[in-house]
Protein backbone atom coordinates (compact mmCIF):
# COMPACT_ATOMS: atom_id res chain seq x y z
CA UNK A 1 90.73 93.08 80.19
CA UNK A 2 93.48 95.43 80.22
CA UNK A 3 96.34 95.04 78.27
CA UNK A 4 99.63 95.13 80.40
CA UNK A 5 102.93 96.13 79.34
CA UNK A 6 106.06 96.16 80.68
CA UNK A 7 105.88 99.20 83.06
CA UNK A 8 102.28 97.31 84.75
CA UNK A 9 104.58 94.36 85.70
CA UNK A 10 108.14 96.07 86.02
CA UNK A 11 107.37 99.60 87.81
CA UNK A 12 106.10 101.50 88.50
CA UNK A 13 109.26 103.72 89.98
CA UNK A 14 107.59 104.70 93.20
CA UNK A 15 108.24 105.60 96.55
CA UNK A 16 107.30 103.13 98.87
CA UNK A 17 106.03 101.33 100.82
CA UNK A 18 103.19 99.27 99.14
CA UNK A 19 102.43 99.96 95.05
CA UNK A 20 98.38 99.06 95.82
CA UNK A 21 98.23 101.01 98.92
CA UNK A 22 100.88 104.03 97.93
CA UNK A 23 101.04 104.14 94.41
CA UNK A 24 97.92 103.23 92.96
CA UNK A 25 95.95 105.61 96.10
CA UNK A 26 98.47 108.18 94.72
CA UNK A 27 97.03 107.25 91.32
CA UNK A 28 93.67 107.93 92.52
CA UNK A 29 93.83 111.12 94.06
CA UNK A 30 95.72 112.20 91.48
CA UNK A 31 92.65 111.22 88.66
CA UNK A 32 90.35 113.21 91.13
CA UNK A 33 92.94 116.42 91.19
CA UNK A 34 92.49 116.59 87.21
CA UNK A 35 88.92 115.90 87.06
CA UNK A 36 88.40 118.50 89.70
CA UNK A 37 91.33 120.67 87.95
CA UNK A 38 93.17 122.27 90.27
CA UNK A 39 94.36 121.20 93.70
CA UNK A 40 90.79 121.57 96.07
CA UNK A 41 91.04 123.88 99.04
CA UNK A 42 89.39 120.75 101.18
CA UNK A 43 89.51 117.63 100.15
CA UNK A 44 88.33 114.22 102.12
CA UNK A 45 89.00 110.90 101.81
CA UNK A 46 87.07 107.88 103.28
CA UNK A 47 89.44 104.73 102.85
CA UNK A 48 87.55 101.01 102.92
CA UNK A 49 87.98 97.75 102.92
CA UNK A 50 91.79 96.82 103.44
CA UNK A 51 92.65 100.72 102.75
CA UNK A 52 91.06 101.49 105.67
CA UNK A 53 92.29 98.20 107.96
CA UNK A 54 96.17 98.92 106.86
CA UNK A 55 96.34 102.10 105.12
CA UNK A 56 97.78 103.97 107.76
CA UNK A 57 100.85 101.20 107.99
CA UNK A 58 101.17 101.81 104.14
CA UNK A 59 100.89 105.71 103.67
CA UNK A 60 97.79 105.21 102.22
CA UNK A 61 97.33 108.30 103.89
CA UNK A 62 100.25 110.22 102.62
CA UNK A 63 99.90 108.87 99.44
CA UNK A 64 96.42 110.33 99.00
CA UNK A 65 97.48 113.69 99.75
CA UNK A 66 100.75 113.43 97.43
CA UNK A 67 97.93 112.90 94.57
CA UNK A 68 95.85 115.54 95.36
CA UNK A 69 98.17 118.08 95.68
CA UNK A 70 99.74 117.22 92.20
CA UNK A 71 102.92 115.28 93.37
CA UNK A 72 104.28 112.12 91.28
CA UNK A 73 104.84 108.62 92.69
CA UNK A 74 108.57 108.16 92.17
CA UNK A 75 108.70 112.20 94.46
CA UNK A 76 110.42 111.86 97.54
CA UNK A 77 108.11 114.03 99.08
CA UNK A 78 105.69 112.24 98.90
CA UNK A 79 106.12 111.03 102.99
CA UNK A 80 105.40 115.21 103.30
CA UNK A 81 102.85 115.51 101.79
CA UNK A 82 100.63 116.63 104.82
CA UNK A 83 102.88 119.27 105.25
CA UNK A 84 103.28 120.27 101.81
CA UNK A 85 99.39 120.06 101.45
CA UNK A 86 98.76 122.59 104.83
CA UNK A 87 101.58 125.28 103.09
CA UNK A 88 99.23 125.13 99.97
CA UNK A 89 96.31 125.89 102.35
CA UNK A 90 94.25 122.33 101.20
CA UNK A 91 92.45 121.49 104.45
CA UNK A 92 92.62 117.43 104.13
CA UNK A 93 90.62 115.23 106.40
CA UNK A 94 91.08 111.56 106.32
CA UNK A 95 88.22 109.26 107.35
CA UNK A 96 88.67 105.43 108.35
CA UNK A 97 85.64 103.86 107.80
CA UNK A 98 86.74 99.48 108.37
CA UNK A 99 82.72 98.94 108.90
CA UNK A 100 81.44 99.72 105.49
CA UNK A 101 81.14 96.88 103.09
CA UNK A 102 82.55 97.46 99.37
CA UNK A 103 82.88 95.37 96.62
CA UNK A 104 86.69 96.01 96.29
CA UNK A 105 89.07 96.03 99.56
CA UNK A 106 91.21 98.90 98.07
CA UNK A 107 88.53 101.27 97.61
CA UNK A 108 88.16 105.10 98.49
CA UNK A 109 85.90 107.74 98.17
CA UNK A 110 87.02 111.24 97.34
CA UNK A 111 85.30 114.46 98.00
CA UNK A 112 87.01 118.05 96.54
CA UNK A 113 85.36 121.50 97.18
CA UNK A 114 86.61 125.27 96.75
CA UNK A 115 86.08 128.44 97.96
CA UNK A 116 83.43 128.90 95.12
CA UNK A 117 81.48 125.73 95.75
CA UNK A 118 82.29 123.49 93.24
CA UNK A 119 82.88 120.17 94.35
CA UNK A 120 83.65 116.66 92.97
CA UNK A 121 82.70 113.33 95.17
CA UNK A 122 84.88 110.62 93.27
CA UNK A 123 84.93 106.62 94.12
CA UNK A 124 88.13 105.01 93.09
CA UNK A 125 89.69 101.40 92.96
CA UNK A 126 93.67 100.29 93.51
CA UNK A 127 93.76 96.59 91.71
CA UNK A 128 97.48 96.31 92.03
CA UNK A 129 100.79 97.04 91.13
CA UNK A 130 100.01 101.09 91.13
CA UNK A 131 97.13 100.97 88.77
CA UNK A 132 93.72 102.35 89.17
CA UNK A 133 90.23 101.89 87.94
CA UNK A 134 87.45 104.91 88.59
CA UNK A 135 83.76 103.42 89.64
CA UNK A 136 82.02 106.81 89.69
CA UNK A 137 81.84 110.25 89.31
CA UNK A 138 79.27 112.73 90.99
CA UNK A 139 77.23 109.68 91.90
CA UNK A 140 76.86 108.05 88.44
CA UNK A 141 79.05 104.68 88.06
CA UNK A 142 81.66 105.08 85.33
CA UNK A 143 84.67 102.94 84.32
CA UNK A 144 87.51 104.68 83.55
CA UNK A 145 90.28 101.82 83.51
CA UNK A 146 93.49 104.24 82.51
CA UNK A 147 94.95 101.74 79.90
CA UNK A 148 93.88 104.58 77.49
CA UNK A 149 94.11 108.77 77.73
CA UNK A 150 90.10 109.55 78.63
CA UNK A 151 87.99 112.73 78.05
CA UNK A 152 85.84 112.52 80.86
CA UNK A 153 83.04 115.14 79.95
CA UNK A 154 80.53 116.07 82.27
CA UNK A 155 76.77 117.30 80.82
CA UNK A 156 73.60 118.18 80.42
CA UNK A 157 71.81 115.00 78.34
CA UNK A 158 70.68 116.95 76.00
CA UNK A 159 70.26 116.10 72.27
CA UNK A 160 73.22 117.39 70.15
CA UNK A 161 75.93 116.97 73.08
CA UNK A 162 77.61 113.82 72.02
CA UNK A 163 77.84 114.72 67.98
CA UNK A 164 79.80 117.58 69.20
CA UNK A 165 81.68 115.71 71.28
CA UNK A 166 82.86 112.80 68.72
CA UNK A 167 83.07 115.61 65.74
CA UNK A 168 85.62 117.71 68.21
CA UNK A 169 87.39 114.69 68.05
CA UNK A 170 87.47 113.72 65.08
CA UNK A 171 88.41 117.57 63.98
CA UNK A 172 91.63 117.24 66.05
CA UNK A 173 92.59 114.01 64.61
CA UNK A 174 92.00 111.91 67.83
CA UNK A 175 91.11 108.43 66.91
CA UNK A 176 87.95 107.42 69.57
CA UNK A 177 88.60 103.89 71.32
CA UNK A 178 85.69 103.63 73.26
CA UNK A 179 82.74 105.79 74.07
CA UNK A 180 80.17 105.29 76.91
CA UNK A 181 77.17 107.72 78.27
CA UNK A 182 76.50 107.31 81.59
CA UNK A 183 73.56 108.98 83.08
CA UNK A 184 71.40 109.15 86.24
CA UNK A 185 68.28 109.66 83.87
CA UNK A 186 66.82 110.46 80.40
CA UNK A 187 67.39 114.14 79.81
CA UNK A 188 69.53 114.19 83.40
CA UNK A 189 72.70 114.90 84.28
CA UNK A 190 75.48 112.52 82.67
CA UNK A 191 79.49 111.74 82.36
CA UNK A 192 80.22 110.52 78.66
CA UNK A 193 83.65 108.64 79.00
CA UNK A 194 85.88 108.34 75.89
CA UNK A 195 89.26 106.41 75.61
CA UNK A 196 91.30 107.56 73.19
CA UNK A 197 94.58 105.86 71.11
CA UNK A 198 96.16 109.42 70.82
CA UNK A 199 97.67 111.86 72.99
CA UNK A 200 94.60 114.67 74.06
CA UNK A 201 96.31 118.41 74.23
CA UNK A 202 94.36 121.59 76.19
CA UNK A 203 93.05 123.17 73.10
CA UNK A 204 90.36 119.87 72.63
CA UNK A 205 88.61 120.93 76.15
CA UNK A 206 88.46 124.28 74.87
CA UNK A 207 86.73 123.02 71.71
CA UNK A 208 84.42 120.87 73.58
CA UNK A 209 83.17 123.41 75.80
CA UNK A 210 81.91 125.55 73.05
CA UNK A 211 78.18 123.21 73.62
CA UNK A 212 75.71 125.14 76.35
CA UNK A 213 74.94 121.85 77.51
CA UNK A 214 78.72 120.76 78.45
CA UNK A 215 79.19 121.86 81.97
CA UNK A 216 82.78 120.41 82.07
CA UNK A 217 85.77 118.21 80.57
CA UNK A 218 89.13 117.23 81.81
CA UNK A 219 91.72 114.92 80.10
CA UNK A 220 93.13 111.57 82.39
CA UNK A 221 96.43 110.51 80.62
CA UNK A 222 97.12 107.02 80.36
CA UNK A 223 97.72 105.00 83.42
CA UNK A 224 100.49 102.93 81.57
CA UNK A 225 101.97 105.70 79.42
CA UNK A 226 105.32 105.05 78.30
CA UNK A 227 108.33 108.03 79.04
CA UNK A 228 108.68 108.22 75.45
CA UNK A 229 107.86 110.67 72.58
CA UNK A 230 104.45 110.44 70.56
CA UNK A 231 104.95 108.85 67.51
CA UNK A 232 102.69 108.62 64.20
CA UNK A 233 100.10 105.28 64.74
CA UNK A 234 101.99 102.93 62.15
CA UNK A 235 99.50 101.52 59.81
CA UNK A 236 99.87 98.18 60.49
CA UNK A 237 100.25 98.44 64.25
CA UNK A 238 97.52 96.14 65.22
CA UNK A 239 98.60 93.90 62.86
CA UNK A 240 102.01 93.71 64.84
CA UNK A 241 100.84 93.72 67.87
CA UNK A 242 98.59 90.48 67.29
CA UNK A 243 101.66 88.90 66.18
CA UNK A 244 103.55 89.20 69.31
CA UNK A 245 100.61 89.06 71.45
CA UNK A 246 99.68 86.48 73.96
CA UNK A 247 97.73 85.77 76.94
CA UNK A 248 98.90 82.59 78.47
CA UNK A 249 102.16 80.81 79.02
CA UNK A 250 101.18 77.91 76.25
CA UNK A 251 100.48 80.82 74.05
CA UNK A 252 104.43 82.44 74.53
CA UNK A 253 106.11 79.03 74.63
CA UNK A 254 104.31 78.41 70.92
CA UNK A 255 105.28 82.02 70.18
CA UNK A 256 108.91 81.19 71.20
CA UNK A 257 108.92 78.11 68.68
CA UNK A 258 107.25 80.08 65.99
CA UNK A 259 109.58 83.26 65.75
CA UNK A 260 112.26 81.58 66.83
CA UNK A 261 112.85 84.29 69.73
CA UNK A 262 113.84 83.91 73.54
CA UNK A 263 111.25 84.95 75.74
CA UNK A 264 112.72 88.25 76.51
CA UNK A 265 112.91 89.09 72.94
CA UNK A 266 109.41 88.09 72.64
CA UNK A 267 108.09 90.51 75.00
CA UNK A 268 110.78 93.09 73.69
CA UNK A 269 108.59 92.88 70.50
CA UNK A 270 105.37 93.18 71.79
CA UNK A 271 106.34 96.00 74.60
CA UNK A 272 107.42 97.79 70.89
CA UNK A 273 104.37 96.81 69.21
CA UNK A 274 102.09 98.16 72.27
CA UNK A 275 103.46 101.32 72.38
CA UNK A 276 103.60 102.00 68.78
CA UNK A 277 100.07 101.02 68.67
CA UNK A 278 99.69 103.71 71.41
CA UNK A 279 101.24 106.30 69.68
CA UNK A 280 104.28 106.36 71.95
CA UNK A 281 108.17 105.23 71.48
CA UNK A 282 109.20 102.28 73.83
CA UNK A 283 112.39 103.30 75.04
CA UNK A 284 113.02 99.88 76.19
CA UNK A 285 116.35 99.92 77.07
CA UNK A 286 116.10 103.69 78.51
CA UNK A 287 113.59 102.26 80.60
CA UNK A 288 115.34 99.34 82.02
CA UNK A 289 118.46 101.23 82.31
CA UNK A 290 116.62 103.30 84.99
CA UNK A 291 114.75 100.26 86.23
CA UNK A 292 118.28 98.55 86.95
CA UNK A 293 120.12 101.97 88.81
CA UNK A 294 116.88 102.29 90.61
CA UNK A 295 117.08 98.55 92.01
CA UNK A 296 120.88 98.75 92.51
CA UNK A 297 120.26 102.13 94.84
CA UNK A 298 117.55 100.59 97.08
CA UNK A 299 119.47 97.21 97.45
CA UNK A 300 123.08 98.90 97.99
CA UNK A 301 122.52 102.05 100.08
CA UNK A 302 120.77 100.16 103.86
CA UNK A 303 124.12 97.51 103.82
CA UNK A 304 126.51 100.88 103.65
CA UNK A 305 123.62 103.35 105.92
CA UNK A 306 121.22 101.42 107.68
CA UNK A 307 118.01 103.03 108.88
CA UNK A 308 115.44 102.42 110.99
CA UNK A 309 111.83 102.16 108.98
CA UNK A 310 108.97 104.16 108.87
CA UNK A 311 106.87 101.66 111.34
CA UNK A 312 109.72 100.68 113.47
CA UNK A 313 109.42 97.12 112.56
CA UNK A 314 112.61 96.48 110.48
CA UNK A 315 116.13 98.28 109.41
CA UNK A 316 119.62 97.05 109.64
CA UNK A 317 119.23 93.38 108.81
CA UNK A 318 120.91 93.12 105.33
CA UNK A 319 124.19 95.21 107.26
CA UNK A 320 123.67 92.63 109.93
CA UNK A 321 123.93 89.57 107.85
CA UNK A 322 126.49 91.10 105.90
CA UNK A 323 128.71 91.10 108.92
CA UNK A 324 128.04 87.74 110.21
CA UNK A 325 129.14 86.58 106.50
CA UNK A 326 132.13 88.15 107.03
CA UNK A 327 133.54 86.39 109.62
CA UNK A 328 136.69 84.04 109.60
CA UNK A 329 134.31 81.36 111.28
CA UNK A 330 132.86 79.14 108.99
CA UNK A 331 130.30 78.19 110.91
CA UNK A 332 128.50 81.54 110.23
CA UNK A 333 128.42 81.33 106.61
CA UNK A 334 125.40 78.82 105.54
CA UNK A 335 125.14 80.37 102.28
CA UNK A 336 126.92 80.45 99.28
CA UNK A 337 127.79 83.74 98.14
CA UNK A 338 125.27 83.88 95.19
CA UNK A 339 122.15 83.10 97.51
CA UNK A 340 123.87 85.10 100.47
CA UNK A 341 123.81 88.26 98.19
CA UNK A 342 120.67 87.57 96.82
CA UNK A 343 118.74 87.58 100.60
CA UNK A 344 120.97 90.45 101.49
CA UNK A 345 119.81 92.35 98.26
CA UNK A 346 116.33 91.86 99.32
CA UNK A 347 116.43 92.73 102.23
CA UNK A 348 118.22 95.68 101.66
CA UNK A 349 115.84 96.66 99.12
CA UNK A 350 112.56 96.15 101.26
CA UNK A 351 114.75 98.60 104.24
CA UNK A 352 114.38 101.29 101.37
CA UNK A 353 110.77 100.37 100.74
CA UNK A 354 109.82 100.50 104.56
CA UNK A 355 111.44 104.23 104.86
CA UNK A 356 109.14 105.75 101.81
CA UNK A 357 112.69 105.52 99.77
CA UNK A 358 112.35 104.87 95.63
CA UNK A 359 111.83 101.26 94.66
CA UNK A 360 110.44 99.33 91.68
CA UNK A 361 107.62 97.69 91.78
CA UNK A 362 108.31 94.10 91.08
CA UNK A 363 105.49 93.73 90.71
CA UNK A 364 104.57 95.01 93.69
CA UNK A 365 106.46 96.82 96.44
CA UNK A 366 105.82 94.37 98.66
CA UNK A 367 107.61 91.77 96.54
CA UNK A 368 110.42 94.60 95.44
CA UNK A 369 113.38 92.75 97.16
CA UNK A 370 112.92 89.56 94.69
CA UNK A 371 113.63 89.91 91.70
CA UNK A 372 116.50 92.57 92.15
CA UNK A 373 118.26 90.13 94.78
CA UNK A 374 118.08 87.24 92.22
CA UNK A 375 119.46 89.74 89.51
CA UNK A 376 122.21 91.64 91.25
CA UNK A 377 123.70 88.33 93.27
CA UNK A 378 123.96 87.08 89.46
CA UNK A 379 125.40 90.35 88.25
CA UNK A 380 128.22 90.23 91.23
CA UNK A 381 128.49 86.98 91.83
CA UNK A 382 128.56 85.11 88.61
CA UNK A 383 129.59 88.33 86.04
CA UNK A 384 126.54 89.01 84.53
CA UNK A 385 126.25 91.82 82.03
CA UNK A 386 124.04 94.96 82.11
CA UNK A 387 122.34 93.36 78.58
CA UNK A 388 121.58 89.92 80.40
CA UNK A 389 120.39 91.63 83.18
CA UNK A 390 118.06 93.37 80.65
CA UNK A 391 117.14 90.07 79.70
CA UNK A 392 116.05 88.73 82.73
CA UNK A 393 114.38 91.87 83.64
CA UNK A 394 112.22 91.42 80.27
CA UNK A 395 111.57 87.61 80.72
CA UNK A 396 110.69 87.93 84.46
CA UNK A 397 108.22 91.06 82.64
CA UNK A 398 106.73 88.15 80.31
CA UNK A 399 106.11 85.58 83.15
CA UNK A 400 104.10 88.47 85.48
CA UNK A 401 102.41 89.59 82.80
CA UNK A 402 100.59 86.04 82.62
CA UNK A 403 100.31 85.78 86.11
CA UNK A 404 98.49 89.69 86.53
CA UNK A 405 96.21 88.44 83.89
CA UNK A 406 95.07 85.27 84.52
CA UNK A 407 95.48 85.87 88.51
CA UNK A 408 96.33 88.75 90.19
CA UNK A 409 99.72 89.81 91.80
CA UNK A 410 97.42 92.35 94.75
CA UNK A 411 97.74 90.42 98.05
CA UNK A 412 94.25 92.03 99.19
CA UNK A 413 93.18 89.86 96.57
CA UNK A 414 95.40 86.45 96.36
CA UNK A 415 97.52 86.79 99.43
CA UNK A 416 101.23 86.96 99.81
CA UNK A 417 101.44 84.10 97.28
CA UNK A 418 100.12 86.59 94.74
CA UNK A 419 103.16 89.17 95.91
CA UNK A 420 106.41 87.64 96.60
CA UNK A 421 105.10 84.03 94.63
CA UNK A 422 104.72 85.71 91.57
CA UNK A 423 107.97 87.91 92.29
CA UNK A 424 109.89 84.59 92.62
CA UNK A 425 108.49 82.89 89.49
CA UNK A 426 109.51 86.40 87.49
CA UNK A 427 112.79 85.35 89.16
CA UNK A 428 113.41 81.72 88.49
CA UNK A 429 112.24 82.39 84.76
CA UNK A 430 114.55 85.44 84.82
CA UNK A 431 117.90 82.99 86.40
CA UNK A 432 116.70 80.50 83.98
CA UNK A 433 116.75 82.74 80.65
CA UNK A 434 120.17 84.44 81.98
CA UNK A 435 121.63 80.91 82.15
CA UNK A 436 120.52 79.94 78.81
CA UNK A 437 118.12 77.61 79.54
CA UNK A 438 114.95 77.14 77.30
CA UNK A 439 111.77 78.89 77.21
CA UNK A 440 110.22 75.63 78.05
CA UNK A 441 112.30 75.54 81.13
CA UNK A 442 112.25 79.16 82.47
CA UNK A 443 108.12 78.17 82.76
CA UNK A 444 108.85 75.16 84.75
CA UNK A 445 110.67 77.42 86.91
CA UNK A 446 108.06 79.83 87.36
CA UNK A 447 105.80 76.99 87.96
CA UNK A 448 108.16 75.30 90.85
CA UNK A 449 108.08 78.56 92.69
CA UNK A 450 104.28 78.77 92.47
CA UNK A 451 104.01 75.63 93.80
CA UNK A 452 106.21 75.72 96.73
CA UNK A 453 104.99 79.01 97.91
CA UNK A 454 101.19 77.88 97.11
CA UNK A 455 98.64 79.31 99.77
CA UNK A 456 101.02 82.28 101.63
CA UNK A 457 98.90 84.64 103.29
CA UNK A 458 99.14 88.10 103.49
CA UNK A 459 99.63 89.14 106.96
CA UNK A 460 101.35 92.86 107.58
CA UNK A 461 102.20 93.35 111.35
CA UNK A 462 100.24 96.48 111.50
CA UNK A 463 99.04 96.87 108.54
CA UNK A 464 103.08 97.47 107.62
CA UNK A 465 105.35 96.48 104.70
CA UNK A 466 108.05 95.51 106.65
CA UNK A 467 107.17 92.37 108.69
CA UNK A 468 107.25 89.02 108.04
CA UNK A 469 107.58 90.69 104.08
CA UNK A 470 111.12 91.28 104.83
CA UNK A 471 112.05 87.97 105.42
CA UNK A 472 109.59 86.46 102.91
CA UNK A 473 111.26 88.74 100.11
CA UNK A 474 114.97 87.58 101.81
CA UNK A 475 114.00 83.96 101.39
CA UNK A 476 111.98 83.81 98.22
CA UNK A 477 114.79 85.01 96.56
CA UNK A 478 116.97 82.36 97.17
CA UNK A 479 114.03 79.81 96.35
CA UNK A 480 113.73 81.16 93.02
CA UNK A 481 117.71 80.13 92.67
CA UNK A 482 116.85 76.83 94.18
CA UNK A 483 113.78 76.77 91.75
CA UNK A 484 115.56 77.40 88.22
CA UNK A 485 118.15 74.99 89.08
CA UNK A 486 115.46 72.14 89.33
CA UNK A 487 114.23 73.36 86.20
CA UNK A 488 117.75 73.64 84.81
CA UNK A 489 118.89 70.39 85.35
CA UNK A 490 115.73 68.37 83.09
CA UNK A 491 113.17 67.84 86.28
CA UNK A 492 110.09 68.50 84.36
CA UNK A 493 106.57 69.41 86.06
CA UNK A 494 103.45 67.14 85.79
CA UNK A 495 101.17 70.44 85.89
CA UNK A 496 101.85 72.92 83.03
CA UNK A 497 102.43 76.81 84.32
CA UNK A 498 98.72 78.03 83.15
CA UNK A 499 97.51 75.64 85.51
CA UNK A 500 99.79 76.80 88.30
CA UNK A 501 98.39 80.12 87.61
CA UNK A 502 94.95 79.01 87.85
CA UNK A 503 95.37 77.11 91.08
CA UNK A 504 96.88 80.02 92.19
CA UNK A 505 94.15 82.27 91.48
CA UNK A 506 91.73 79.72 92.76
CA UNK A 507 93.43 79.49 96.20
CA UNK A 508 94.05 83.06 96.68
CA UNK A 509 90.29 83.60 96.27
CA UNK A 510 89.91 81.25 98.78
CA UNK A 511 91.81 82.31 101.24
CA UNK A 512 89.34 83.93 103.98
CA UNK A 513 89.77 88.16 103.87
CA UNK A 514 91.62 88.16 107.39
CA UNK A 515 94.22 86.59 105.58
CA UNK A 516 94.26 88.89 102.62
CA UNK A 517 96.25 92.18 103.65
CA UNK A 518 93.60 93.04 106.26
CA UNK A 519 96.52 92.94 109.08
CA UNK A 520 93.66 90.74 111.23
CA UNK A 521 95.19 86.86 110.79
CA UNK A 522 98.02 85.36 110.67
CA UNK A 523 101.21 86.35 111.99
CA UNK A 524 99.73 89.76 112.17
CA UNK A 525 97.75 88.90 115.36
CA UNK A 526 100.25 87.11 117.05
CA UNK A 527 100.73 88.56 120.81
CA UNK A 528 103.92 90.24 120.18
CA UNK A 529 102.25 91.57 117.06
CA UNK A 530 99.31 93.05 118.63
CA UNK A 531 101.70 94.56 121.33
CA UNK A 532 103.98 95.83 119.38
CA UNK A 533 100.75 97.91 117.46
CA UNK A 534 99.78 98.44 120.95
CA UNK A 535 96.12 96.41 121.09
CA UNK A 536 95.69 96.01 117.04
């Protein structure tokens, strides 16, 4: 299981327009560009499942090539990369293959070669919110999750090979956090796959190479590596962590009552206590600090310059209802102005999303528009500081992380309701906390929001971020306003948030694959729809 922290569910920084299909293919690619170790003069990618039914819509594409040709997810250039790619002569060739059957909808094969013959065939999986897990290597299945730095080394399985191995380690004072041999036969060719708790420098792959039988090693960094400095493991850190652990929403509400903490302060402790037990410094506040200009420059700049999108589909609505609030009439203003700037916000924010701008992931890119409507409407509305901002960002961080463990927030794999619901319940809990309300209560938010948007499907016009998850970002942000009121005002809920979760989880699994991000139900195959995509 991995063990999420507050980047996972708050980031990560990316360009758009989809953190499954864009930043976790980026993710990919960019695993296979360090295994392979140097940018390939060919490289080819055959997208399945849902990457290869919408990937196109998403810059699954792009994103692939970005990767490979050593770009970063939060690079602007990203939408370039083709042409970045051709001026440093990598031939790329992209192959569709929607027939195929795989066990994972956002799953990809990768082949590398250079002008010397070496060559690298690479199968990885995007399971949401940017992250990656690699299934195999060479033809041998592997799993290399990323929550750890891994020394992927690739040998002979010969006797001798993995002493060397864990004593090179060991010499370099790299504590081993798993080890696993993975072979195609006795005395075959094999990938031994170590996570590590420490930081892996250059000079280890030099040591490791020393053994005949080692034909290669290469050094992933962790997937959720903090921006901080490496720090000294503190003795007790798993001690720490343990204390300011949990895994379910029962779990942090008796954690609240114990420590006598807020929720956000809660997950303050054990974002601290996760990254010192990774050998990094938090930088919380660094972190949100970015997080928060980030949101405020995707869900500011389309009112003041609107642009069309990417697709087509969408740009100039949050300008557009901006105007029609500003009218004298009152018969054009429905909204109050805290829920009127909250929809604007996220629209606004998916506009920026839609034209490969920078977004967070909350906590997907999808669902970007939510939480950052909800927090900014509160911030100019109501006079909310930048530190209770932070404190909704870390609560609505607490809530997701529940949610992407006991559930999933990918809608290939629960629907919309996995996307923009769980961005609504990180929300409501987040309006709730800022208004002082109880722990108790920001979870009865949450679990209002999950049950009102129970069962959405995930249905991209082709295959694209833009509609209906425009509008269903511009609305579910006002919900989750409507949803921490209830919760504000004393309405209690019959069924406990970790059973919303699990309902949640249950339906989305349910829900029929046409349905699930595949752009072939729903609105997506409306007539209009299909003409629009011109017969999709």
């Amino acid at each position: 299981m991995k063990t999420y922290g507050l980047r996972d569910i708050i980031g990560p920084v990316m360009v758009g327009p989809s953190s499954s299909h864009t930043a976790g293919a980026l993710r990919i690619a960019s695993i296979a560009r360090k295994l392979f170790g140097a940018t390939p003069r060919t490289a080819r990618f055959t997208l399945y499942g849902s990457f290869a039914a919408t990937g196109s819509g998403h810059g699954t594409d792009k994103a692939l090539v970005a990767g490979i040709i050593g770009l970063n997810a939060d690079d602007p250039n990203v939408s370039r990369s083709f042409e970045l790619a051709d001026k440093a002569d990598t031939t790329i060739d992209i192959v569709w293959d929607t027939a195929t059957s795989v066990d994972h909808p956002n799953t990809v094969d990768v082949h590398c070669e250079d002008l010397e013959g070496r060559s690298l065939d690479m199968r990885g999986v995007s399971i949401g919110g940017g992250a990656a897990v690699i299934r195999r290597i060479n033809g041998i299945d592997v799993d290399i999750t990323g929550e750890h730095t891994s020394v992927v080394v690739h040998q002979h399985d010969a006797p001798g090979v993995l002493a060397h191995i864990s004593s090179v380690l060991a010499n370099c004072g790299i504590n081993i956090a798993t080890a696993n041999l993975h072979r195609t036969e006795k005395r075959g060719d094999a990938f031994t796959v170590l996570e590590t708790d420490d930081d892996v420098d250059g000079t280890v792959r030099d040591y490791l190479m020393l053994h005949p039988s080692i034909l290669d090693a290469r050094v992933i960094p962790a997937m959720s590596a903090t921006d901080g400095a490496p720090i000294p493991i503190p003795d007790d850190a798993d001690e720490t962590f343990a204390r300011w652990n949990y895994t379910s929403g029962s779990e942090l509400l008796a954690l609240c009552e114990r420590e006598g903490a807020t929720i956000a302060q809660v997950f303050r402790a054990r974002e601290e206590a996760l990254c010192a037990k990774q050998g990094m410094a938090a930088d919380v506040d660094a972190y949100l600090d970015r997080v928060l200009e980030v949101m405020d420059k995707a869900a500011t700049g389309p009112i003041a310059q609107p642009e069309r999108s990417i697709g087509g589909l969408i740009g100039g609505e949050a300008a557009k209802v901006t105007a029609s609030l500003a009218k004298e009439d009152e018969k054009y203003r429905l909204m109050d102005p805290l829920t009127a700037k909250a929809a604007i916000y996220a629209l606004a924010t998916l506009e920026t999303n839609a034209k490969m701008g920078i977004i967070v992931a909350t906590p997907t890119a999808g669902s970007s528009g939510v939480l950052p409507g909800v927090l900014l409407a509160m911030r100019d509305t109501r006079g909310y500081t930048h530190e209770e901002l932070r404190e909704g960002i870390l609560t609505a961080a607490a809530v997701g992380y529940v949610i992407a463990r006991n559930a999933s927030v990918s809608g290939a794999e629960g629907g919309c309701q996995a996307e923009v619901g769980s961005a609504a319940a990180m929300a409501a809990a987040a309006a709730v906390a800022m208004a002082h309300g109880t722990p108790t209560q920001a979870l009865d938010a949450a679990s209002n929001v999950i049950q009102s948007l129970l069962g959405l499907v995930c249905d991209p016009v082709g295959g694209l971020v833009e509609l209906p998850c425009q509008k269903r970002d511009a609305t579910a942000a006002p919900m989750a306003l409507v949803c921490a009121q209830i919760a504000l005002s004393g309405v209690n809920n019959l069924v406990p948030f970790d059973e919303n979760v699990a309902v949640m989880d249950k339906v989305g699994r349910d829900l029929p694959s046409d349905l699930r991000e595949t752009a072939r139900g729903g609105i997506a195959i409306a007539p209009s729809a299909c003409s629009f995509c011109a017969g999709c």
